[in-house]
Protein backbone atom coordinates (compact mmCIF):
# COMPACT_ATOMS: atom_id res chain seq x y z
CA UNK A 1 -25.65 21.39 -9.79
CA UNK A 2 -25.44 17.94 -9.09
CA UNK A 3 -22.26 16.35 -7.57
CA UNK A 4 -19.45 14.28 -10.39
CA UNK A 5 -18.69 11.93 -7.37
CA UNK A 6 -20.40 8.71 -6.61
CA UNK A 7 -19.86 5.56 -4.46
CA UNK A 8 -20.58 2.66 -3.18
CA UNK A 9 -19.04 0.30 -0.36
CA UNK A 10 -18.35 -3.16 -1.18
CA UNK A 11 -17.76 -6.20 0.75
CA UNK A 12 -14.57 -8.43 -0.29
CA UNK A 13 -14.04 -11.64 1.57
CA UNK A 14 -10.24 -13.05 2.00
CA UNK A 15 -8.78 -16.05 0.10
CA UNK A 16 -7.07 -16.77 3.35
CA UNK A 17 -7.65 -15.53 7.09
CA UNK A 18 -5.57 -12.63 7.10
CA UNK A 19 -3.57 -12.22 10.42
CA UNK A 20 -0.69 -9.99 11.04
CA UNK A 21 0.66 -9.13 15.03
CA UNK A 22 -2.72 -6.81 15.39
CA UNK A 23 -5.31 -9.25 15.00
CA UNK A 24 -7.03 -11.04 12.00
CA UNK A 25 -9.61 -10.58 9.10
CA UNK A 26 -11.38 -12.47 6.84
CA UNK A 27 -13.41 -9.91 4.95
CA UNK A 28 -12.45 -6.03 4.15
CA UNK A 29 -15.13 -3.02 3.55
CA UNK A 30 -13.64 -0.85 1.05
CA UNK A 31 -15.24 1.93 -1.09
CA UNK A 32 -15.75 2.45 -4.62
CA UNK A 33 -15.73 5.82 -6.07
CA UNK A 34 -16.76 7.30 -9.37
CA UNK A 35 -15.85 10.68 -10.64
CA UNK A 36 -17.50 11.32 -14.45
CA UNK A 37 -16.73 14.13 -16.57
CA UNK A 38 -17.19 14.48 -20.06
CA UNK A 39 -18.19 11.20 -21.01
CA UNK A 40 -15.39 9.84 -18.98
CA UNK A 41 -15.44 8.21 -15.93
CA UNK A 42 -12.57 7.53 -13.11
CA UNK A 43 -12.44 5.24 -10.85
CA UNK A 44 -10.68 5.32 -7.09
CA UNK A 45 -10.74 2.86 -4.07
CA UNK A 46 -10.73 3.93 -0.05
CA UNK A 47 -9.32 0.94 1.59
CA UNK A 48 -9.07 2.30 5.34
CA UNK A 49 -8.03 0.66 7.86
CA UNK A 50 -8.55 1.21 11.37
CA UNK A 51 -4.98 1.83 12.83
CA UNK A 52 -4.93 5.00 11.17
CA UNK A 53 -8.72 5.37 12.99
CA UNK A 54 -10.96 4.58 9.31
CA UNK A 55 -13.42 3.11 8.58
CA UNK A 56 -16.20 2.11 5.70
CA UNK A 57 -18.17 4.20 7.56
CA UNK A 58 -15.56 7.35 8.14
CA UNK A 59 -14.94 7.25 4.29
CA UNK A 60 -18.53 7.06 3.29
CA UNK A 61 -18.91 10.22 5.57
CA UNK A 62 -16.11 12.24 4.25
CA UNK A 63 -16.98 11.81 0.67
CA UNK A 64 -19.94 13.36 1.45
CA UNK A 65 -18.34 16.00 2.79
CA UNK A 66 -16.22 16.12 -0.32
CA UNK A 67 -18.74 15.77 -3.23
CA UNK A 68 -19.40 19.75 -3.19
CA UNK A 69 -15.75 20.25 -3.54
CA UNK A 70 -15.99 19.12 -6.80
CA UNK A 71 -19.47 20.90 -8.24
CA UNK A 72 -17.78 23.18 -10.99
CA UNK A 73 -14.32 22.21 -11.27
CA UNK A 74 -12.14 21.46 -14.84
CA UNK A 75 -12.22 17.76 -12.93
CA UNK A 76 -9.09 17.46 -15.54
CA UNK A 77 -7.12 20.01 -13.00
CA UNK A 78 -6.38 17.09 -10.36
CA UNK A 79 -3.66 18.43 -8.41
CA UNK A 80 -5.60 22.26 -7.81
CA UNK A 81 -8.87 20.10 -7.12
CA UNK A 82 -6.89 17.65 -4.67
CA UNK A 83 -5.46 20.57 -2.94
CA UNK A 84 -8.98 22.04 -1.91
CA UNK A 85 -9.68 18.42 -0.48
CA UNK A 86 -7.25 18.82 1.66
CA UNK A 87 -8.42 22.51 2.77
CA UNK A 88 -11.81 20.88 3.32
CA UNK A 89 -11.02 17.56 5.03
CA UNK A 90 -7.71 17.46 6.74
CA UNK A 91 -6.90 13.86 7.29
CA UNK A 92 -9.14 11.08 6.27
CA UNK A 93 -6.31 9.86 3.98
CA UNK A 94 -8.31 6.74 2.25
CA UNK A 95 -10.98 8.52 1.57
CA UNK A 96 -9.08 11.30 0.16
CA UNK A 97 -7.09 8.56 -1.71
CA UNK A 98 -10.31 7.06 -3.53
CA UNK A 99 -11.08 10.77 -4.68
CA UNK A 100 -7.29 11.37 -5.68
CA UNK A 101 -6.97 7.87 -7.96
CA UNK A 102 -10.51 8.50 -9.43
CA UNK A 103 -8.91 11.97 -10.57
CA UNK A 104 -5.85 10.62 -11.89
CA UNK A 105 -7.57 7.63 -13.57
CA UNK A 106 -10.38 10.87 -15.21
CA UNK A 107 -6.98 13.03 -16.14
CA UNK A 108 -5.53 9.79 -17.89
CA UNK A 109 -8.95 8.62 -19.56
CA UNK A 110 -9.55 12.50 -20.81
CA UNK A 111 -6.18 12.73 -22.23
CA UNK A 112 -5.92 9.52 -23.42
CA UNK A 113 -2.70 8.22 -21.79
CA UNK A 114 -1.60 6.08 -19.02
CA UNK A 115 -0.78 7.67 -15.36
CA UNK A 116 2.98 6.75 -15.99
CA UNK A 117 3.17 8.55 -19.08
CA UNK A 118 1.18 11.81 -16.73
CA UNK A 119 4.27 11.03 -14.20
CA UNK A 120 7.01 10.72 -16.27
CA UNK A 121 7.80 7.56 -15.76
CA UNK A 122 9.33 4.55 -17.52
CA UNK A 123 7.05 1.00 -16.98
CA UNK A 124 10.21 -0.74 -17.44
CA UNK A 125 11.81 -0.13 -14.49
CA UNK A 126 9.44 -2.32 -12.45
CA UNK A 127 10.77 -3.60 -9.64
CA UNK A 128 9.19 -7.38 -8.37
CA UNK A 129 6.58 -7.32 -6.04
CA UNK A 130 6.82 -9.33 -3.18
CA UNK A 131 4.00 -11.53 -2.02
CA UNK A 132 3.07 -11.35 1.84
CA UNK A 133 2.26 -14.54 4.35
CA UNK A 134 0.44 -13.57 6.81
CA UNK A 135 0.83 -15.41 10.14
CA UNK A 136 -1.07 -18.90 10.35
CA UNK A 137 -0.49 -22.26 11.25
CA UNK A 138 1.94 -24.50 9.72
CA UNK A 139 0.09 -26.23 7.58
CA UNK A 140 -1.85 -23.00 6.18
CA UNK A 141 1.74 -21.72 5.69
CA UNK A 142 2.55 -24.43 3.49
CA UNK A 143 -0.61 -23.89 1.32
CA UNK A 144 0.32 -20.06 1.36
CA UNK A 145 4.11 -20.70 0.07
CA UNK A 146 2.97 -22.71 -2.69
CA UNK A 147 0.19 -20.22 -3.72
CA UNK A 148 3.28 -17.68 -3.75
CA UNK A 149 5.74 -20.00 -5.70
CA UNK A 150 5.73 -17.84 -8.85
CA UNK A 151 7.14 -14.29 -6.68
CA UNK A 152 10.98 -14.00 -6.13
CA UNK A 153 10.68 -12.15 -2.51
CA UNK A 154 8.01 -12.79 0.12
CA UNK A 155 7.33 -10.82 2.98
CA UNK A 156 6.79 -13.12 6.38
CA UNK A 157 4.26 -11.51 8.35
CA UNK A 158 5.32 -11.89 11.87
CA UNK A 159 4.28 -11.30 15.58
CA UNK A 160 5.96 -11.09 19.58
CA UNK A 161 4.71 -14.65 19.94
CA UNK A 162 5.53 -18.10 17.60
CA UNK A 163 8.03 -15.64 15.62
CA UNK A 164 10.64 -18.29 15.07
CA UNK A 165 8.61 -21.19 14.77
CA UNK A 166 6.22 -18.73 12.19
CA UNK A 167 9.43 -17.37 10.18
CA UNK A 168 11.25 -20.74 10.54
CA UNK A 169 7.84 -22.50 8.80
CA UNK A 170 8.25 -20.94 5.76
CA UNK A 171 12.24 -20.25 5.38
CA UNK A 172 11.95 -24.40 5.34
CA UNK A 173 9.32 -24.54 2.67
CA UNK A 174 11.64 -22.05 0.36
CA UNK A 175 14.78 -20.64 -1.26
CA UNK A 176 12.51 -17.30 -1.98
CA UNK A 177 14.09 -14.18 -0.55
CA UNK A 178 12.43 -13.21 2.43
CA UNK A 179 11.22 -9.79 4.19
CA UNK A 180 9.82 -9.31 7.47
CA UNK A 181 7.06 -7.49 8.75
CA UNK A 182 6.77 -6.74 12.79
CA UNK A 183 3.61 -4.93 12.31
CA UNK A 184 5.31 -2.72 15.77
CA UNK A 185 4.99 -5.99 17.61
CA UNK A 186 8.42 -5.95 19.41
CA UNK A 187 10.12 -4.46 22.01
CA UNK A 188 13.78 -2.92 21.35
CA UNK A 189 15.54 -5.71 23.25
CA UNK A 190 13.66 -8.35 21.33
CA UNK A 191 13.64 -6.76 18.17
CA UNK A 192 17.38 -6.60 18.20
CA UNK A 193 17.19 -10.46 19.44
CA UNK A 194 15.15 -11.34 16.45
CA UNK A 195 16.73 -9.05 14.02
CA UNK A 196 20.15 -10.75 14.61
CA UNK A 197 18.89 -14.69 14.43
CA UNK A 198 16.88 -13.17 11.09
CA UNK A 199 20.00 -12.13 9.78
CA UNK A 200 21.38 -15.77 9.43
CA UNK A 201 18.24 -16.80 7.75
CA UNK A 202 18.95 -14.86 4.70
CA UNK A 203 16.54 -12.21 5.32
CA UNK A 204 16.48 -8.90 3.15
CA UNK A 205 14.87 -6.06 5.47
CA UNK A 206 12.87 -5.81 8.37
CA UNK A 207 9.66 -3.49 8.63
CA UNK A 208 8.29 -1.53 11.48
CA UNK A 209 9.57 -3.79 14.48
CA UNK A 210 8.34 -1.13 16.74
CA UNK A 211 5.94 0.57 17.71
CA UNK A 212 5.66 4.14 15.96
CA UNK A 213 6.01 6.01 19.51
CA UNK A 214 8.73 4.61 20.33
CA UNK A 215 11.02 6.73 18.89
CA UNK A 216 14.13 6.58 20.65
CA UNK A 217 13.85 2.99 20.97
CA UNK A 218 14.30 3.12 16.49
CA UNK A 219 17.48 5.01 17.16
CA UNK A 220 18.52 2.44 19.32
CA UNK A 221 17.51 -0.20 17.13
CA UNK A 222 19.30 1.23 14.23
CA UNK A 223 22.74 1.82 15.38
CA UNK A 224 22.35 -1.67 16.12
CA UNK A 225 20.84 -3.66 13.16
CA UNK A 226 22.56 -6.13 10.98
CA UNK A 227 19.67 -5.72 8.65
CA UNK A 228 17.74 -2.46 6.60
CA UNK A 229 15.18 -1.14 8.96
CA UNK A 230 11.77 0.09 7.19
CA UNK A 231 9.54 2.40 8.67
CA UNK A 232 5.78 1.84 8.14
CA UNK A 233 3.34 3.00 10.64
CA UNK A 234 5.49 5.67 11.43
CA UNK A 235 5.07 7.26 8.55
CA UNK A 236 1.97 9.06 7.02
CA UNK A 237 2.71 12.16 5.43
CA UNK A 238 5.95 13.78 3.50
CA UNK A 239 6.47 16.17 6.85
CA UNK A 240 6.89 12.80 8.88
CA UNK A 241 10.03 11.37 6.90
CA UNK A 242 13.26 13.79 8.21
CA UNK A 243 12.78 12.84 11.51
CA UNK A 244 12.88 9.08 10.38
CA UNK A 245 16.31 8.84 9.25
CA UNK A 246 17.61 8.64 12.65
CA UNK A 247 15.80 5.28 13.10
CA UNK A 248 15.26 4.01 9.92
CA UNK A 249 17.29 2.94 6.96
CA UNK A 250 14.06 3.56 4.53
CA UNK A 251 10.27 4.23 4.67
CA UNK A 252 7.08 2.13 3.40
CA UNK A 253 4.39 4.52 1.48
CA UNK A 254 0.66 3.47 0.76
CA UNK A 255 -1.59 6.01 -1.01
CA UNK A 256 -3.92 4.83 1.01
CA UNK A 257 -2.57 6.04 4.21
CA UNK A 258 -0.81 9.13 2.51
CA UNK A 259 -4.18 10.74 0.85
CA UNK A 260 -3.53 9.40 -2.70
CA UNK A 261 -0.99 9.95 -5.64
CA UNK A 262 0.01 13.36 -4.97
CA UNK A 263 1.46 13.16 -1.46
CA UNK A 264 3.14 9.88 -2.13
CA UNK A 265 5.15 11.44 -4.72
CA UNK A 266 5.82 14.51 -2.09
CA UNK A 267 6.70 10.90 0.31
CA UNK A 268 9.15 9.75 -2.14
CA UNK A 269 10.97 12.73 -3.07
CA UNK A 270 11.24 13.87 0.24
CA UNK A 271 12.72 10.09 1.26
CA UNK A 272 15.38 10.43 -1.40
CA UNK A 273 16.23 14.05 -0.23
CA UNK A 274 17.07 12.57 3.46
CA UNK A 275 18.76 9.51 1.94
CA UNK A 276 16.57 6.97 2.77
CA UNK A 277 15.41 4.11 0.73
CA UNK A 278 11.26 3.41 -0.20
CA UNK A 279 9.14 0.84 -0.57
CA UNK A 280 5.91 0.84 -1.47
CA UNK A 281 3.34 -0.80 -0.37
CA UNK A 282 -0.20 -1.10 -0.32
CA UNK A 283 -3.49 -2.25 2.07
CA UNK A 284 -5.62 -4.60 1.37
CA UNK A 285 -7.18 -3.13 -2.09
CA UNK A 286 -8.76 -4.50 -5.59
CA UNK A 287 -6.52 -4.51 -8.47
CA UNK A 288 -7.63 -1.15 -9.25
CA UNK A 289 -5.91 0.18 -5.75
CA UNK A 290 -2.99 -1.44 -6.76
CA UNK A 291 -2.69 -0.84 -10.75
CA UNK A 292 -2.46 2.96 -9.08
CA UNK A 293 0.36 2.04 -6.93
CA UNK A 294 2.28 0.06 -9.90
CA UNK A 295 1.94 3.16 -11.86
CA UNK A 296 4.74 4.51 -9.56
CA UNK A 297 6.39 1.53 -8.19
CA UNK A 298 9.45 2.46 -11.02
CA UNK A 299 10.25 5.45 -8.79
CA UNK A 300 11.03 2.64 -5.62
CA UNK A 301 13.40 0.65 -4.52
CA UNK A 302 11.15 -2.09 -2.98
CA UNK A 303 7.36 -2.91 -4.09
CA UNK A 304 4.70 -4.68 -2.19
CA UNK A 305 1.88 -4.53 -4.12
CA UNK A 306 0.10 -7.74 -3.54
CA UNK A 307 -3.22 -6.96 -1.60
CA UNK A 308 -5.70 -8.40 -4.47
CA UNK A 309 -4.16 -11.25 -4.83
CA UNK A 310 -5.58 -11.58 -0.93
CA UNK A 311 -8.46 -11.77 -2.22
CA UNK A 312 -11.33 -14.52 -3.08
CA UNK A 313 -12.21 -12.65 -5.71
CA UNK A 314 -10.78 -9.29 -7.78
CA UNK A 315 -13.80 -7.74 -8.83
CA UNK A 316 -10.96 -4.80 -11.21
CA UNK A 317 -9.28 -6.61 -14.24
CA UNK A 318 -5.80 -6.07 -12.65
CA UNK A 319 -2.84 -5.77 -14.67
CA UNK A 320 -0.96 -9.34 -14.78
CA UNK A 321 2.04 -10.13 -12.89
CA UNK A 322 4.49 -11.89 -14.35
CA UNK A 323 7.67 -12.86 -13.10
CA UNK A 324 6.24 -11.17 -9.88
CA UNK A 325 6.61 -7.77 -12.04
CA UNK A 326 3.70 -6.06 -12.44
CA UNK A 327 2.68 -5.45 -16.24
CA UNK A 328 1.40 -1.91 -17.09
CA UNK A 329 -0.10 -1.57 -20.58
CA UNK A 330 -0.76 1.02 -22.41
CA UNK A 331 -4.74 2.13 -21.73
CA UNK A 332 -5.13 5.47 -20.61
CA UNK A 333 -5.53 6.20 -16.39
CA UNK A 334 -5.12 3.60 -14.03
CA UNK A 335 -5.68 1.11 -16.87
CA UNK A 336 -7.90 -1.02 -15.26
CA UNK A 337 -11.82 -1.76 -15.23
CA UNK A 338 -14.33 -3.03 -13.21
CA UNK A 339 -15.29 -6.88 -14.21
CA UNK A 340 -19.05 -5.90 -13.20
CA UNK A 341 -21.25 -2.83 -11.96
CA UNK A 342 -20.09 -2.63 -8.35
């Protein structure tokens, strides 16, 4: 019996250099799956990325590790079938993500509704997205404001070096609400130095100013704050969030570092059990990454969905934003299709 799963890795180049505090990019790897049952056929995205030690290469590996897991299976059965993923890979989260999405997205198609409806949840409680700048000169800023003059809130990429003259760039250029996004760059006595000059600049939140080991240093940073601390690469799993509330104020989850639709929901409810606020955001993906992240963006208080619009090119009919809101329609799964074969 042969395999439901198929894929393919595809090379997407960057509208913009992409640079946050780690380094930069100008083109992502990320992989394609198909899962067909039926007559139906769902679609799912791995895009990994190497801080949580991916790769192309690690996700084209694990799916074939995967692709027997799913010889024989009611495909239709997503959350029994993603549970004996994770008996037989334990981590690889993206590429268990592309397998989870392409499940949902099958579930949805078979039954003929959207994920949201699946979920139980309501489309119209969407919050905005906010649209990310990554660092870059000031004249690349500029262009990168403009491009982002249709989103409310816009999250500032920044790094341990040219952080005020970075941040200051683009608080000049706009009256957009601002986030900020450390990327662990900082040290706890800069952190709180930057935190407090970022308060008078009308910022909302900050995100992951440092590094995920540095644990005690977040509890320092916390009781110390004048602004909502987020935690990002801290965070991976629903077992990682009650030990965050001591240096955190809320948490950032991505199905792509989480292992798909089924632990971020675990992510979520165990963030609002410990009182902490949620985000969610997302890696660089295709619209079809991020029409699967939309699909539960009502159950958040903060949404960063933006990572196609980094692209040149969207090769997924994503859903529209409008009014930075993401617009979910009514076609059954993740709603979205390829604009080509991949």
């Amino acid at each position: 019996m042969s395999s439901p799963l198929s894929f393919r890795t595809v090379e997407l180049p960057l509208r913009h250099a992409w640079t946050i505090s780690r380094g930069t990019s100008t083109v992502k790897r990320n992989v394609f799956v198909e899962v067909r049952s039926q007559g139906h056929v769902g679609y799912g995205e791995a895009a990994p990325n190497v801080r949580y030690g991916e790769s192309w290469e690690s996700v084209e590996a694990a799916l074939r590790k995967l692709a027997p897991v799913l010889e024989g299976r009611d495909l239709r059965c997503f959350r029994d079938v993603s549970e004996a993923l994770d008996a037989a890979l334990p981590d690889n989260p993206a590429a268990k993500a592309a397998v989870d999405l392409a499940l949902h997205d099958l579930a949805g198609k078979m039954m003929g509704v959207p994920l949201y409806r699946m979920l139980g949840v309501d489309p119209k409680r969407q919050p905005v997205t906010s649209m990310s700048i990554g660092i870059d000169v000031p004249e690349v800023l500029a262009v990168k404001v403009r491009e982002a003059a249709d989103f409310p809130v816009l999250k500032v990429k920044l790094s341990a070096e040219r952080m005020r003259e970075v941040f200051g760039t683009v608080r000049a250029l706009t009256t957009q609400t601002l986030r900020v996004d450390a990327n662990e760059a900082w040290k706890p006595d800069e952190a709180l130095e930057h935190i407090q000059w970022l308060a008078t600049q009308g910022v909302e939140l900050v995100e992951q100013p440092l590094p995920a080991a540095d644990v005690e240093g977040a509890k320092w940073l916390k009781a110390r704050s004048p602004l909502p601390l987020v935690a990002d690469e801290s965070l991976t799993k629903a077992s990682d969030v009650p030990s965050l509330a001591a240096g955190f104020h809320g948490i950032n989850v991505k199905l792509q570092k989480s292992g798909g639709i089924r632990e971020a929901l675990r992510i979520i409810e165990t963030a609002r059990a410990c009182g902490l606020k949620v985000m969610l955001g997302c890696m660089v993906e295709t619209g079809l990454g991020i029409a699967a992240g939309a699909h539960l963006a009502p159950l958040v208080d903060w949404v960063d969905l933006d990572g196609n619009l980094l692209l040149a090119e969207d090769p997924y009919r994503a859903h529209p934003v409008v009014g930075g809101r993401i617009q979910l329609g009514d076609g059954p799964g993740l709603g979205v299709e390829p604009r080509a074969a991949l």
